[in-house]
C-alpha atoms as a PDB file:
ATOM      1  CA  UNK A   1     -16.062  18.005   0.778  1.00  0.00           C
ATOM      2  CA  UNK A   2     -14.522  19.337  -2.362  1.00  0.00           C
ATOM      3  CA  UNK A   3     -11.490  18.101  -4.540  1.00  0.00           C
ATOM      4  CA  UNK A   4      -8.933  20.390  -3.925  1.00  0.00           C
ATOM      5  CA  UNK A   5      -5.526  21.291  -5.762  1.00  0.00           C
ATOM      6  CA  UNK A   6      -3.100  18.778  -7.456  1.00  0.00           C
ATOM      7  CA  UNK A   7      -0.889  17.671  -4.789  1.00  0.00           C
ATOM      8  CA  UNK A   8       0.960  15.049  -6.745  1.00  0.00           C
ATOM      9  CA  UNK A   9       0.832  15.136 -10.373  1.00  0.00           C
ATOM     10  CA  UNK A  10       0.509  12.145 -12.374  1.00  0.00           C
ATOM     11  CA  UNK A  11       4.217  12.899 -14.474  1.00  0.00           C
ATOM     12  CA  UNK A  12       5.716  12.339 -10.763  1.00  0.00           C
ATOM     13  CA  UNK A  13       3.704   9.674  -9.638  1.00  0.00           C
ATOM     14  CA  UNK A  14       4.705   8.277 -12.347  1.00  0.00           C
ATOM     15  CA  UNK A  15       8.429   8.581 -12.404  1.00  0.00           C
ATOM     16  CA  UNK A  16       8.575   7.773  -8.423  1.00  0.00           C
ATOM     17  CA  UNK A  17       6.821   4.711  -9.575  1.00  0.00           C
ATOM     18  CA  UNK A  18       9.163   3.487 -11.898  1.00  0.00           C
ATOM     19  CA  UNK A  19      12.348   4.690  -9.651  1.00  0.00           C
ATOM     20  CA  UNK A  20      10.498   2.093  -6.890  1.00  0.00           C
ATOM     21  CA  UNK A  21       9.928  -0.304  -9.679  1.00  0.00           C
ATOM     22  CA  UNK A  22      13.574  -0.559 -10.416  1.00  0.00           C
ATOM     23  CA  UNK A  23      15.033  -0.289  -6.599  1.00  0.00           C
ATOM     24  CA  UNK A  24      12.598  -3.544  -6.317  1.00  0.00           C
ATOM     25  CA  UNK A  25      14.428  -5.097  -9.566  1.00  0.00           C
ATOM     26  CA  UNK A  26      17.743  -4.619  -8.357  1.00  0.00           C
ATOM     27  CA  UNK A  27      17.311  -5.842  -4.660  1.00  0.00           C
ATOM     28  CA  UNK A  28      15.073  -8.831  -5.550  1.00  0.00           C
ATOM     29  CA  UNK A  29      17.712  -9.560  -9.113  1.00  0.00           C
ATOM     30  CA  UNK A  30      17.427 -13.530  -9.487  1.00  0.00           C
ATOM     31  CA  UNK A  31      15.014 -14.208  -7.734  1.00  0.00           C
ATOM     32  CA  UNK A  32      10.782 -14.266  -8.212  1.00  0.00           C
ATOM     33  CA  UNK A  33       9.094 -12.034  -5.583  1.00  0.00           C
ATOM     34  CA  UNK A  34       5.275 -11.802  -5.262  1.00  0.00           C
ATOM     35  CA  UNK A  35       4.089  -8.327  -4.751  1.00  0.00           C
ATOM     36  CA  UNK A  36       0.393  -8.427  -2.431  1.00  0.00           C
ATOM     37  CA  UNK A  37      -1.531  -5.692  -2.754  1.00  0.00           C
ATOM     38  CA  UNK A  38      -4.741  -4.488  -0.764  1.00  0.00           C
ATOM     39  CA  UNK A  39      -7.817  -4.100  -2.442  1.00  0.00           C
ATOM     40  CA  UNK A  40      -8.877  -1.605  -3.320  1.00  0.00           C
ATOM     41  CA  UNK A  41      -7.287   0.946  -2.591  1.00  0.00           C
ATOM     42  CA  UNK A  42      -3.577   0.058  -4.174  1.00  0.00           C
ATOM     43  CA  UNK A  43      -4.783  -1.725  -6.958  1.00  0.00           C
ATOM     44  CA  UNK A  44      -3.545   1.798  -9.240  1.00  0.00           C
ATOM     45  CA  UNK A  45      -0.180   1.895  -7.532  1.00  0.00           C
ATOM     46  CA  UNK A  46       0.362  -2.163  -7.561  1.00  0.00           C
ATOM     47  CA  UNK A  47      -0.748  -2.195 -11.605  1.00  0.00           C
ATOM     48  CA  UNK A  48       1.446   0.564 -12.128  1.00  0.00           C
ATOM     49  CA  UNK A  49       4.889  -0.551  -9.502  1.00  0.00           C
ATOM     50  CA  UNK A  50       4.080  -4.294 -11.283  1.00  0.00           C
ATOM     51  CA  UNK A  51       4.556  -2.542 -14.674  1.00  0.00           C
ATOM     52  CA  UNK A  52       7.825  -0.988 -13.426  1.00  0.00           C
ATOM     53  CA  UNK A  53       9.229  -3.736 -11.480  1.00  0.00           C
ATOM     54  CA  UNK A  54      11.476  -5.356 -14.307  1.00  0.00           C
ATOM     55  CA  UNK A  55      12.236  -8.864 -13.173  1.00  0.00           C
ATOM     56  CA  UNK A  56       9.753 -11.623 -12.668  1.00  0.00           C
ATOM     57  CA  UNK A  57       7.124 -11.662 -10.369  1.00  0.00           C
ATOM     58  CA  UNK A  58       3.844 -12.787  -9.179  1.00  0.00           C
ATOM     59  CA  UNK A  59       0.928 -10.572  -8.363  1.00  0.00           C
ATOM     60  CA  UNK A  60      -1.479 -11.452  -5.522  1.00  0.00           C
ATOM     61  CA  UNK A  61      -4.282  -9.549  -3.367  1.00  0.00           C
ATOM     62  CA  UNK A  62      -5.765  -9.491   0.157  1.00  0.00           C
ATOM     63  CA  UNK A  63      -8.871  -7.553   0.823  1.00  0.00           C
ATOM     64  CA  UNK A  64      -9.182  -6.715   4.490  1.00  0.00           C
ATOM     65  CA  UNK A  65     -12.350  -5.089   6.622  1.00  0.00           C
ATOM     66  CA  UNK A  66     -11.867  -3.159  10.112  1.00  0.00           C
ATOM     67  CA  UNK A  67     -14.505  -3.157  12.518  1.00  0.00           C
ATOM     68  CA  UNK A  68     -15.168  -3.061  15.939  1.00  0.00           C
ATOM     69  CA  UNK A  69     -13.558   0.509  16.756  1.00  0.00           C
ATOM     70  CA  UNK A  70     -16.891   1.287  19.590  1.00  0.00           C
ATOM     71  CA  UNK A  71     -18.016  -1.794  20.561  1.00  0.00           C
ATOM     72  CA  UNK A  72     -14.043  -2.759  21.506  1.00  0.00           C
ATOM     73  CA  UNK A  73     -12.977   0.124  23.321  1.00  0.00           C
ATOM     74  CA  UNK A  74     -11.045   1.918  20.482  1.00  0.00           C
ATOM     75  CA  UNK A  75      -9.545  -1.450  19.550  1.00  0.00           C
ATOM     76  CA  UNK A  76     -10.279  -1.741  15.732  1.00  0.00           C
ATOM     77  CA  UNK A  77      -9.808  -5.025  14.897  1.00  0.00           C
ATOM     78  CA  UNK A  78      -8.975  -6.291  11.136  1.00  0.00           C
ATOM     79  CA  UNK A  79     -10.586  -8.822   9.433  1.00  0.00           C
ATOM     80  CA  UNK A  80      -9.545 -10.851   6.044  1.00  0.00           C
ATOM     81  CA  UNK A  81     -12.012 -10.748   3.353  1.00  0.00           C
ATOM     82  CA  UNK A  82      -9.637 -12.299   0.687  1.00  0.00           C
ATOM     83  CA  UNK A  83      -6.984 -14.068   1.549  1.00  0.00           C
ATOM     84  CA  UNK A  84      -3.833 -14.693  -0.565  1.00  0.00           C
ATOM     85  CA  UNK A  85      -3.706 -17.571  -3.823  1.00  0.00           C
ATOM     86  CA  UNK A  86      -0.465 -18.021  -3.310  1.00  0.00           C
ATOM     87  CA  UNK A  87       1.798 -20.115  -1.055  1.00  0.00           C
ATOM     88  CA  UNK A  88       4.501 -17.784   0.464  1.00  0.00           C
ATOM     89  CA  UNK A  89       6.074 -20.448   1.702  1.00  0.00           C
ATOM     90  CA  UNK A  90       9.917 -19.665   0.504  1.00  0.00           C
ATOM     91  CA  UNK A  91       9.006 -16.967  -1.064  1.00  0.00           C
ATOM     92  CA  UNK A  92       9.793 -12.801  -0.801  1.00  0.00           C
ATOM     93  CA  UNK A  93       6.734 -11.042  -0.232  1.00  0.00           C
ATOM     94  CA  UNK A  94       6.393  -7.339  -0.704  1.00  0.00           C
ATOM     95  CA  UNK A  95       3.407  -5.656   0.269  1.00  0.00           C
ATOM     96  CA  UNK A  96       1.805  -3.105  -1.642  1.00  0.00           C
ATOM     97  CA  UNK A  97       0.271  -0.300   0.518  1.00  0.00           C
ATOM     98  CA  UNK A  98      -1.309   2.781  -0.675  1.00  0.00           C
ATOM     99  CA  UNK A  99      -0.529   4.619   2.762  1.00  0.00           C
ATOM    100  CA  UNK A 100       1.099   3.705   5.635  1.00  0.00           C
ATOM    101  CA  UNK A 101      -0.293   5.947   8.161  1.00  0.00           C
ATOM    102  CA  UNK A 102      -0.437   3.970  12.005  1.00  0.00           C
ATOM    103  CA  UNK A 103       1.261   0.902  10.813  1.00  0.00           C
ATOM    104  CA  UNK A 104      -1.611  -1.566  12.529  1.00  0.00           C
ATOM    105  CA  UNK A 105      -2.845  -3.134   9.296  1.00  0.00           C
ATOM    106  CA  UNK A 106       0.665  -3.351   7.862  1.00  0.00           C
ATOM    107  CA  UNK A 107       1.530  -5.040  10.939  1.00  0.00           C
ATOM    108  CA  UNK A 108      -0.933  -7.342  10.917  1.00  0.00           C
ATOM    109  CA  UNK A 109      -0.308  -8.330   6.945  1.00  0.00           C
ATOM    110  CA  UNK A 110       2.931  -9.054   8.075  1.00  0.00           C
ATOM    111  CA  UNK A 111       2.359 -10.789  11.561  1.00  0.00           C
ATOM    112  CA  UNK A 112      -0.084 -13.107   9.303  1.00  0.00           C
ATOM    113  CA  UNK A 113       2.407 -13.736   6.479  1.00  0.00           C
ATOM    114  CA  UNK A 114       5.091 -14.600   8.879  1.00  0.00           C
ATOM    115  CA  UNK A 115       3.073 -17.257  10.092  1.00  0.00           C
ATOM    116  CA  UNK A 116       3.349 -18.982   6.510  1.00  0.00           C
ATOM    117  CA  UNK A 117       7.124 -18.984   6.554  1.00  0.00           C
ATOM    118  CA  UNK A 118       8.530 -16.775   3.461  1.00  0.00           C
ATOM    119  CA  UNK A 119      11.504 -16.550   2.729  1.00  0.00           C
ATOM    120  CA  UNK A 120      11.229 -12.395   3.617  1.00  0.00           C
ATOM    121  CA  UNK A 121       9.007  -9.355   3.988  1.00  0.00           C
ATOM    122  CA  UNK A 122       9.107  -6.166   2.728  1.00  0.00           C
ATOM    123  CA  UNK A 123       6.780  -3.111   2.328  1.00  0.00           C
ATOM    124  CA  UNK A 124       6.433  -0.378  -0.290  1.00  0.00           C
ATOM    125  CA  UNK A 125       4.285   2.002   0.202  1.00  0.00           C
ATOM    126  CA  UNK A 126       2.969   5.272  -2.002  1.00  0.00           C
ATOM    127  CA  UNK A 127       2.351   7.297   0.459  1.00  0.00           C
ATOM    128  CA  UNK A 128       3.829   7.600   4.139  1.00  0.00           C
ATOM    129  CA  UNK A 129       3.086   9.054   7.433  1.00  0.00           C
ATOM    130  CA  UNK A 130       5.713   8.079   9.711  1.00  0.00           C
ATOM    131  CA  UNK A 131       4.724  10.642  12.255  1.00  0.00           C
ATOM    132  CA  UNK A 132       1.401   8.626  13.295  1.00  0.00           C
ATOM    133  CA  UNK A 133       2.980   5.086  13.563  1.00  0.00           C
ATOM    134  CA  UNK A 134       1.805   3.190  16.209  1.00  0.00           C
ATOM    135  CA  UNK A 135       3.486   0.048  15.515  1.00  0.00           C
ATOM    136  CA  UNK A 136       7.301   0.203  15.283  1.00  0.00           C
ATOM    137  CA  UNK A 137       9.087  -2.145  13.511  1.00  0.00           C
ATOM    138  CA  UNK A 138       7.700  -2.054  10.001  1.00  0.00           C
ATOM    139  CA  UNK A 139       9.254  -3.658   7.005  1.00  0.00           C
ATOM    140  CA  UNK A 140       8.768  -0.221   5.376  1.00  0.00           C
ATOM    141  CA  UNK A 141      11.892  -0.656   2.843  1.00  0.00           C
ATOM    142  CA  UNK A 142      10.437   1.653  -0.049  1.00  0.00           C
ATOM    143  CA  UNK A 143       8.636   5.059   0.211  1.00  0.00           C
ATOM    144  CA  UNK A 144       7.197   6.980  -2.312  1.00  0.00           C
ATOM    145  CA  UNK A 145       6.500  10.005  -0.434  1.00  0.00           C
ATOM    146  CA  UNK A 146       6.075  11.446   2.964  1.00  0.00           C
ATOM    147  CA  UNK A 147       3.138  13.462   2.897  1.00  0.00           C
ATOM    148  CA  UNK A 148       0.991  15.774   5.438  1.00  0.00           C
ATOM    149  CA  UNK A 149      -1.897  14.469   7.331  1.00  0.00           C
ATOM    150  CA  UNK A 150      -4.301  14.931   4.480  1.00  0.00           C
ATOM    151  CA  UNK A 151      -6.904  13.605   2.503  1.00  0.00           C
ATOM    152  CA  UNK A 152      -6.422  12.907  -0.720  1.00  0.00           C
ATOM    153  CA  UNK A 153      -8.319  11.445  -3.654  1.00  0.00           C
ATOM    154  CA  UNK A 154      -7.193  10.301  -7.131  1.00  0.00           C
ATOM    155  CA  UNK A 155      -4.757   7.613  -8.413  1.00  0.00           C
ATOM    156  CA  UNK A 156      -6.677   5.257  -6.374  1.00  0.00           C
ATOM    157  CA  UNK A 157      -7.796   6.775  -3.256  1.00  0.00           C
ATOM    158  CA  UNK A 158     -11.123   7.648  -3.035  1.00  0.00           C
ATOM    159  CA  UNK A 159     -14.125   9.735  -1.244  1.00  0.00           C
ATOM    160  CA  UNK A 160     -17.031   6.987  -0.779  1.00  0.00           C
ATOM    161  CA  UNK A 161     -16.140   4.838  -3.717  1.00  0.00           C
ATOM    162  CA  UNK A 162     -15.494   7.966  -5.984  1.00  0.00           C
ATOM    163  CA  UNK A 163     -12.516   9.772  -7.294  1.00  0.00           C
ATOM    164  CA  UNK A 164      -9.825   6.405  -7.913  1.00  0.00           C
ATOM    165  CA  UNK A 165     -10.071   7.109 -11.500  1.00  0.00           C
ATOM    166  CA  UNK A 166      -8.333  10.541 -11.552  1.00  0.00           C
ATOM    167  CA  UNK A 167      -4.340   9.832 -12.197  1.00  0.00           C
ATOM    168  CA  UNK A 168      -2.869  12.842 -10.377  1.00  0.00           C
ATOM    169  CA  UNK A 169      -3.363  12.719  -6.377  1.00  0.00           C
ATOM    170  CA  UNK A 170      -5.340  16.027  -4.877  1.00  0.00           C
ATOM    171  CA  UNK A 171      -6.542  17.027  -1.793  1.00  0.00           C
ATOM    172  CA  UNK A 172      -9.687  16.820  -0.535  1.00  0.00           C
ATOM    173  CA  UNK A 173     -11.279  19.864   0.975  1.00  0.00           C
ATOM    174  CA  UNK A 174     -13.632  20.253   3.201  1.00  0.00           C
ATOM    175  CA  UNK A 175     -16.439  22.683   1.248  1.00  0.00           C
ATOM    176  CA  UNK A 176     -16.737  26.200   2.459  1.00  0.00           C
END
């Protein structure tokens, strides 16, 4: 594998960051949302939406772990690593995602949360592949972009650990 071309620079990350940031302010105006983010892989895009989001709000992270794809029959199943701080109870939650490609850990963020009675979910997500849902009704209420079925490293996605730190988004290659 080899990082490819720019795909997304980081001047229009940037400003489709702060256009989320202020759709956020204006839909949540008056009231105290807590944006959860995954770790690690949105912790770029939720430092930089929290930055742009311009009413108060909380900040909160789940870490999750899949596993199981063989040994289940194709069934990955999700485990919670981290779990939230915060009582959602009452509150809005918006998840953070960095991609929402099949929609099954999405889902199950928001299957879990609803168990904990907020007062509403919502997703944003950077990056969005609404061609490979497998799960239907998503709270999906903020996309950054649609985007190919790529890989991509840079502004927080990364190639075994590697690559988070660049702030424009390229593809990833597969060497030659």
């Amino acid at each position: 594998m080899r990082i490819g071309e720019v795909y997304l620079s980081a001047e229009e990350l940037a400003a489709r960051v702060r256009e989320l940031g202020a759709e956020i302010g204006r839909d949540y105006a008056g009231r105290e949302p807590v944006l959860v983010g995954s770790l690690k892989a949105s912790i770029v895009f939720i430092a930089d939406l929290s930055r742009a989001v311009p009413i108060v709000h909380s900040l909160d992270f789940v870490e999750l772990a899949g596993y199981g794809s063989a040994q289940m029959g194709g069934h990955e199943q999700i485990r919670v690593l981290k779990d939230l701080d915060v009582d959602v109870r009452g509150r809005d939650v918006v998840v953070v995602e960095d991609v929402v490609d099949t929609g099954l850990t999405l889902n199950y963020l928001v299957r879990t949360f609803e168990l904990r009675s907020p007062a509403s979910i919502a997703a944003v997500t950077l990056l969005d592949r609404p061609y490979r849902r497998l799960v239907d009704d998503l709270p999906v209420r903020y996309v950054g972009f649609v985007v190919p079925d790529e890989l991509f490293v840079g502004y927080g996605f990364d190639l075994e650990e590697r690559w988070r730190q660049l702030p424009d988004l390229r593809l990833l290659r597969l060497a030659s």
